[in-house]
C-alpha atoms as a PDB file:
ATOM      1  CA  UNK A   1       7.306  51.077 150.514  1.00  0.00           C
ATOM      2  CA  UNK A   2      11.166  50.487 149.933  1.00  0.00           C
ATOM      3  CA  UNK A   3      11.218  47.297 151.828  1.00  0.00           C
ATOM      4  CA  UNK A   4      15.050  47.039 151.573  1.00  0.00           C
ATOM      5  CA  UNK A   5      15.819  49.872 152.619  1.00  0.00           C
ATOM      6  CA  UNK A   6      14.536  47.842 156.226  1.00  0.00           C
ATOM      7  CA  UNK A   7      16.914  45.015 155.775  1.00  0.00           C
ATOM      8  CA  UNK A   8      20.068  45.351 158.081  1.00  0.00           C
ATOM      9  CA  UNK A   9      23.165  44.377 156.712  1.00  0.00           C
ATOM     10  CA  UNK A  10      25.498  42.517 159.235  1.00  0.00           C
ATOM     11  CA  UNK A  11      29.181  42.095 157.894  1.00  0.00           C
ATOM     12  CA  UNK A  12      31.364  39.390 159.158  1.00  0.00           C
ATOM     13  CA  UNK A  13      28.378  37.308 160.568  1.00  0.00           C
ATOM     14  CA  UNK A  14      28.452  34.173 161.112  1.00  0.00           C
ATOM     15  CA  UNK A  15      31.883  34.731 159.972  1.00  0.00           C
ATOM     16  CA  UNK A  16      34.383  36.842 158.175  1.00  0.00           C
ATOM     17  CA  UNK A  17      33.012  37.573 154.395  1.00  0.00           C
ATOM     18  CA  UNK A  18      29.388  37.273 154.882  1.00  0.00           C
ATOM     19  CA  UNK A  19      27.458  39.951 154.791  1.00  0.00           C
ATOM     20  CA  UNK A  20      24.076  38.684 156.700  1.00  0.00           C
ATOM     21  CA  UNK A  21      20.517  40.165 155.791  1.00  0.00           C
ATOM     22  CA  UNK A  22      18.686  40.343 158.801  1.00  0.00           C
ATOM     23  CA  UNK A  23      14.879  40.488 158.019  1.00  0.00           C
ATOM     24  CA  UNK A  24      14.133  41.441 162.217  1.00  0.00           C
ATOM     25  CA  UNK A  25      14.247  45.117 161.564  1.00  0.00           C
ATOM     26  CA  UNK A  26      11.545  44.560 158.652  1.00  0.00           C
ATOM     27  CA  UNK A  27       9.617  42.536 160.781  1.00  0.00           C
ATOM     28  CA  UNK A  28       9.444  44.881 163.467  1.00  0.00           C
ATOM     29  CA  UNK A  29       7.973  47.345 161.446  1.00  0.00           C
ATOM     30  CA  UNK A  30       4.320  46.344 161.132  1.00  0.00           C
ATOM     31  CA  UNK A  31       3.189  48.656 158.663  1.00  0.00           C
ATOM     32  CA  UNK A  32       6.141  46.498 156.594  1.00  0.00           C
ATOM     33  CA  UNK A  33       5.480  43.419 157.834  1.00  0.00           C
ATOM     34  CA  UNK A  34       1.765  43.810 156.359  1.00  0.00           C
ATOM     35  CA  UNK A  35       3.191  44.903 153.107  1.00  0.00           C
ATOM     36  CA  UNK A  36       5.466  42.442 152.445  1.00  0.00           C
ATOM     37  CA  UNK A  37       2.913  39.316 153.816  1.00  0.00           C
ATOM     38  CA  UNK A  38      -0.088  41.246 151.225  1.00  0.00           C
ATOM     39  CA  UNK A  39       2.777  41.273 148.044  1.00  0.00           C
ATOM     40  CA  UNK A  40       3.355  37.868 148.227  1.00  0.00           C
ATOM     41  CA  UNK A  41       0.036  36.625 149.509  1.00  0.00           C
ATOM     42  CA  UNK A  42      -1.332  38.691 145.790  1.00  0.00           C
ATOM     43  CA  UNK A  43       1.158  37.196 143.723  1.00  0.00           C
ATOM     44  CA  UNK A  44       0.443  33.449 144.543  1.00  0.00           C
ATOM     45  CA  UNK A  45      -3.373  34.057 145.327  1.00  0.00           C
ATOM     46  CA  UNK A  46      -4.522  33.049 141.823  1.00  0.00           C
ATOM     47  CA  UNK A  47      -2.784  29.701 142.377  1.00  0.00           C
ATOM     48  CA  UNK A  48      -4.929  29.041 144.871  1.00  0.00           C
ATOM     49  CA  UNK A  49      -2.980  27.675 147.800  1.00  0.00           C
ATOM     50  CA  UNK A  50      -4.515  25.499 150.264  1.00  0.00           C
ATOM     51  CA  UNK A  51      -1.826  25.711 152.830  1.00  0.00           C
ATOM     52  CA  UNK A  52       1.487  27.439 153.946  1.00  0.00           C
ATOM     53  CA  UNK A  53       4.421  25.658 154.334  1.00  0.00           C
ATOM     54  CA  UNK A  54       6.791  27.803 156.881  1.00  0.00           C
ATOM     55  CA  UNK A  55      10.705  26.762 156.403  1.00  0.00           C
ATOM     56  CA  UNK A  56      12.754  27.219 159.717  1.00  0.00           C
ATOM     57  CA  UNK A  57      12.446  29.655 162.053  1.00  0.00           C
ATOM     58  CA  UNK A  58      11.954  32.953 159.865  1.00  0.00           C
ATOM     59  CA  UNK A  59       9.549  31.684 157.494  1.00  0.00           C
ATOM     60  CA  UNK A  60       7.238  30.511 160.218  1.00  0.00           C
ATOM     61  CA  UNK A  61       6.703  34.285 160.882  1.00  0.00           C
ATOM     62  CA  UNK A  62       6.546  35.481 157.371  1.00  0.00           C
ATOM     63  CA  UNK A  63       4.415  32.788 156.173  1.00  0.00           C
ATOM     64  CA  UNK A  64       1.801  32.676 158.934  1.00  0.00           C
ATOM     65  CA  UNK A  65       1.590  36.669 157.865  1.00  0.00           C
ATOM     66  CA  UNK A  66       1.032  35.250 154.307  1.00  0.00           C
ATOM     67  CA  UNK A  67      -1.534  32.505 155.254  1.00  0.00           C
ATOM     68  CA  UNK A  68      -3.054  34.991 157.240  1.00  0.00           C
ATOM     69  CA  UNK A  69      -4.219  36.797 154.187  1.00  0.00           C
ATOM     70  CA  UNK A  70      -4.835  34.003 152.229  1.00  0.00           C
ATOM     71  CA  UNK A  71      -6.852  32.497 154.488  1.00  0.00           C
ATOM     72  CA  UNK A  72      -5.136  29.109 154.920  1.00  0.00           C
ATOM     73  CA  UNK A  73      -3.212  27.244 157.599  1.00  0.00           C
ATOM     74  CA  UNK A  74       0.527  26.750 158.230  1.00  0.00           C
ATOM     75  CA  UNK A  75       2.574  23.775 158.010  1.00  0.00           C
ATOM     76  CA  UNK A  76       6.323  23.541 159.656  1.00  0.00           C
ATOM     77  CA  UNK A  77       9.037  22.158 158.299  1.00  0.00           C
ATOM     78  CA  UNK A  78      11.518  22.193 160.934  1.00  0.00           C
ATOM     79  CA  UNK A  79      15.388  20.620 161.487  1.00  0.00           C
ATOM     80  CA  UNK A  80      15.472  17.454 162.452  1.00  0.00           C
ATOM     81  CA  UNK A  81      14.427  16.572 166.015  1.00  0.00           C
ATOM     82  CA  UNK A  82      12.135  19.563 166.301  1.00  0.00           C
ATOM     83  CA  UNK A  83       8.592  17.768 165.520  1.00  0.00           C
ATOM     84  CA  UNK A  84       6.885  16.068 168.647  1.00  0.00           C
ATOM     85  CA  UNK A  85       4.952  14.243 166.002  1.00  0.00           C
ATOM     86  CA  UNK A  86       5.850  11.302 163.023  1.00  0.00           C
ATOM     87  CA  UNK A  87       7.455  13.069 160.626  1.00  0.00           C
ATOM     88  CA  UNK A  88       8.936  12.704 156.344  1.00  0.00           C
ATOM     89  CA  UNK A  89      12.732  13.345 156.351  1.00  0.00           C
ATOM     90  CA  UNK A  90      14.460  14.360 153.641  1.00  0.00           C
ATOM     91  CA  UNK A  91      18.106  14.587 154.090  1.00  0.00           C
ATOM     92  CA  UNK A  92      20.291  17.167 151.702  1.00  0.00           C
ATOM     93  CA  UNK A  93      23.732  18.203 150.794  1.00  0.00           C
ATOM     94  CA  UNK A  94      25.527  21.545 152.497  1.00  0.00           C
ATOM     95  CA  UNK A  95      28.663  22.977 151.211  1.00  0.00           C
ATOM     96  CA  UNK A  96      30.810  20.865 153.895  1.00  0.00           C
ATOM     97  CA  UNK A  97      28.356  17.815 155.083  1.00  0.00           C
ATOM     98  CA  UNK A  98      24.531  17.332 155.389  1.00  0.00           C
ATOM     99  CA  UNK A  99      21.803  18.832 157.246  1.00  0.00           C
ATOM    100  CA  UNK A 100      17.703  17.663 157.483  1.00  0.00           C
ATOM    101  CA  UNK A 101      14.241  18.554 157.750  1.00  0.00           C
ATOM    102  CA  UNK A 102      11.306  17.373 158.441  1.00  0.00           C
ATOM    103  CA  UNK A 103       7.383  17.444 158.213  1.00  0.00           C
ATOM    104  CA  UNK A 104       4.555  15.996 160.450  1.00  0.00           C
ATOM    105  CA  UNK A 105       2.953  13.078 158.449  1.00  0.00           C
ATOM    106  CA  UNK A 106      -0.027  14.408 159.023  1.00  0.00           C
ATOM    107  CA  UNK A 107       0.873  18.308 157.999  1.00  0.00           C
ATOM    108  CA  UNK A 108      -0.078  17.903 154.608  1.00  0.00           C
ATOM    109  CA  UNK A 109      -3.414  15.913 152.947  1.00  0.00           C
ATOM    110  CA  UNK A 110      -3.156  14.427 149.570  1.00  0.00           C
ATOM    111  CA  UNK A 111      -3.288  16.734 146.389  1.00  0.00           C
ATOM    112  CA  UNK A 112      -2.570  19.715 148.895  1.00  0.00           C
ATOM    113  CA  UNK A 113      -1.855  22.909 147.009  1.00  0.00           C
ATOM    114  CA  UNK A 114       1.091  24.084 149.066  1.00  0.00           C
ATOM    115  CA  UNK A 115       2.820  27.631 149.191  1.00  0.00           C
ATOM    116  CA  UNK A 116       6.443  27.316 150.319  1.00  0.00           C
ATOM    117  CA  UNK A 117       7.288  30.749 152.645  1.00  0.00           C
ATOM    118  CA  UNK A 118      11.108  31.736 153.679  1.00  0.00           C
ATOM    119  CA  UNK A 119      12.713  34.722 154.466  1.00  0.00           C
ATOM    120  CA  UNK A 120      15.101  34.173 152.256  1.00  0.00           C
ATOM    121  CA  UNK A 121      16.901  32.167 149.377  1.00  0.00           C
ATOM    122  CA  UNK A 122      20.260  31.505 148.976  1.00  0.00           C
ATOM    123  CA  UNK A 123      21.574  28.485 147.906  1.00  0.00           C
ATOM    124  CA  UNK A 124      18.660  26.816 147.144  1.00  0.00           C
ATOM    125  CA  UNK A 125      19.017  23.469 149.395  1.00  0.00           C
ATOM    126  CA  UNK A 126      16.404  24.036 152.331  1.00  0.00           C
ATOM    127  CA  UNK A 127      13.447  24.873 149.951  1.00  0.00           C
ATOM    128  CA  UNK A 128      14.411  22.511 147.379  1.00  0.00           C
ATOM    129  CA  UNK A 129      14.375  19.958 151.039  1.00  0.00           C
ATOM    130  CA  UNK A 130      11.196  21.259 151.920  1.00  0.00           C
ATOM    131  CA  UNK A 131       9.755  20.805 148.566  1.00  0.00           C
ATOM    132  CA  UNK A 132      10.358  17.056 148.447  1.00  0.00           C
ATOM    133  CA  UNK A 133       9.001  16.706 151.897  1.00  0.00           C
ATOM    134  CA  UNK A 134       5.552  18.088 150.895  1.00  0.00           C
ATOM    135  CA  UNK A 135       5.701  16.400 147.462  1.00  0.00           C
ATOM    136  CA  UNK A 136       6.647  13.149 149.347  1.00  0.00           C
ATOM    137  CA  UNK A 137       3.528  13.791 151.656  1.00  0.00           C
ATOM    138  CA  UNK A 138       1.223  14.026 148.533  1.00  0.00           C
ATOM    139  CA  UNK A 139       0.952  17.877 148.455  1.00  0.00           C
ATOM    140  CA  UNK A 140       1.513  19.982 145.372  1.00  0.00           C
ATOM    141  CA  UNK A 141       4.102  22.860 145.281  1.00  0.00           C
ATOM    142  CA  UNK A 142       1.833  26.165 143.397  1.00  0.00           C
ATOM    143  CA  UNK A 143       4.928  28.714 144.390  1.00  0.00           C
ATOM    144  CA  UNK A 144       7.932  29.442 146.375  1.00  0.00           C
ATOM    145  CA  UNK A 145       7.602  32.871 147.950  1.00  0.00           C
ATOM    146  CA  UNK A 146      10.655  34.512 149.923  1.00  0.00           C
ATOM    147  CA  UNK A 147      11.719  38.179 151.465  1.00  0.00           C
ATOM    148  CA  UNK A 148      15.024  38.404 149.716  1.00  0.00           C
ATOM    149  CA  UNK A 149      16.776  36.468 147.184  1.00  0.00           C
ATOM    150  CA  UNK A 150      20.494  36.558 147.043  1.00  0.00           C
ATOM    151  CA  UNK A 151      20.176  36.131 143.332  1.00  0.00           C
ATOM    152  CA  UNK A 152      24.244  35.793 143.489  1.00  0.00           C
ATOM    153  CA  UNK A 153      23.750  32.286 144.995  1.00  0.00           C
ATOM    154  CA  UNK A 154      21.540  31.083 142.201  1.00  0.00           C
ATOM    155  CA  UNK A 155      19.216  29.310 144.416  1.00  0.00           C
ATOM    156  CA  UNK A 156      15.885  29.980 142.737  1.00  0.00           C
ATOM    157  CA  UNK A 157      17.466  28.397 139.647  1.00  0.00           C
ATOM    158  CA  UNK A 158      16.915  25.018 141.262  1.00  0.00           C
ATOM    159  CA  UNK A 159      13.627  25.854 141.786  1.00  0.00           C
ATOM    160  CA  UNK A 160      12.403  26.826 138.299  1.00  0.00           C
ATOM    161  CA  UNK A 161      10.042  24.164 138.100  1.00  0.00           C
ATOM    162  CA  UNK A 162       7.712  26.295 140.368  1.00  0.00           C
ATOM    163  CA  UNK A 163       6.640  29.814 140.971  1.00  0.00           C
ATOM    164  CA  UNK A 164       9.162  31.402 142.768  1.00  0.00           C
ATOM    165  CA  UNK A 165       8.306  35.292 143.889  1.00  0.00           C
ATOM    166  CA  UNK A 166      10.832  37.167 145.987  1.00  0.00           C
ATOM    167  CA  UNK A 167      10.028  41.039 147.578  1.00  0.00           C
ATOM    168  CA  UNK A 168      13.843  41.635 147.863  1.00  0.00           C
ATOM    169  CA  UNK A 169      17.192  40.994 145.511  1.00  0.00           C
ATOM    170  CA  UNK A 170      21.108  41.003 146.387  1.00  0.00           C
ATOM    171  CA  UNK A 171      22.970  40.332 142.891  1.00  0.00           C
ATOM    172  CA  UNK A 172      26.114  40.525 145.255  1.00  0.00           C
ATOM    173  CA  UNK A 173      27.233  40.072 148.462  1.00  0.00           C
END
């Protein structure tokens, strides 16, 4: 299945010059949504994760499709303020200012083999975030699995220490 071919470009969105790849007309397709959740759950399976960590909002649906076939849970890392529970913060840098996420304390047990699930990567600075968060809860990062990579960004470069599988690549805007 040509899985792009189900990704809606959006030009000018948020604003003029960005050209936004919007995963909702993939994911409404379930015969797509399957697909994509079985290629990445097969390409991290021998790693043997223990849980799915879900990045804000779209990877909470693409990796509870992931975990789904793996046959683990789901752990959230969500913007700060979200959680109703404790949480690990880890604060990062933006192109203008900072943003933060955060984990329930509880999300993630000791020597954890996680799988980190987005939609997408693009600069890098949410799952490299998330990453500490679950390393600072004790977990171990076995792969970082996304829909699309906008391999013009050169986020997965800052996440070379891991497994990092995407379904979908943009070498330009």
């Amino acid at each position: 299945m040509d899985l792009k071919s189900l990704v809606r470009s959006v030009p000018g969105f948020p604003k003029p010059g960005i050209v936004f790849r919007d995963i909702t007309t993939l994911i409404q397709n379930g015969a797509a949504l399957e697909e994509s959740a079985a290629r990445l759950a097969d390409h991290f399976r021998a790693a043997k994760p223990e849980i799915v960590v879900g990045i804000e909002s779209r990877g909470f649906i693409v990796g509870t499709a992931v975990a789904l076939k793996l046959g683990t849970g789901v752990a959230l890392v969500r913007k700060k303020g979200k959680l109703p529970y404790r949480t690990l913060r880890v604060e990062y840098a933006l192109e203008y200012g900072t943003d933060t996420v955060e984990l329930h304390v509880d999300a993630i047990k000791p020597g954890q083999r996680a799988l980190l699930i987005d939609d997408l990567i693009a600069t890098g600075g949410t799952t490299v975030a998330a990453a500490k968060l679950v390393e600072q809860a004790g977990g171990r990062i076995v792969g970082c699995g996304f829909l699309i990579d906008l391999a013009f960004l050169k986020g997965a470069e800052k996440l070379k220490q891991y497994d990092v599988c995407s379904l979908i690549r943009y070498d330009a805007e």
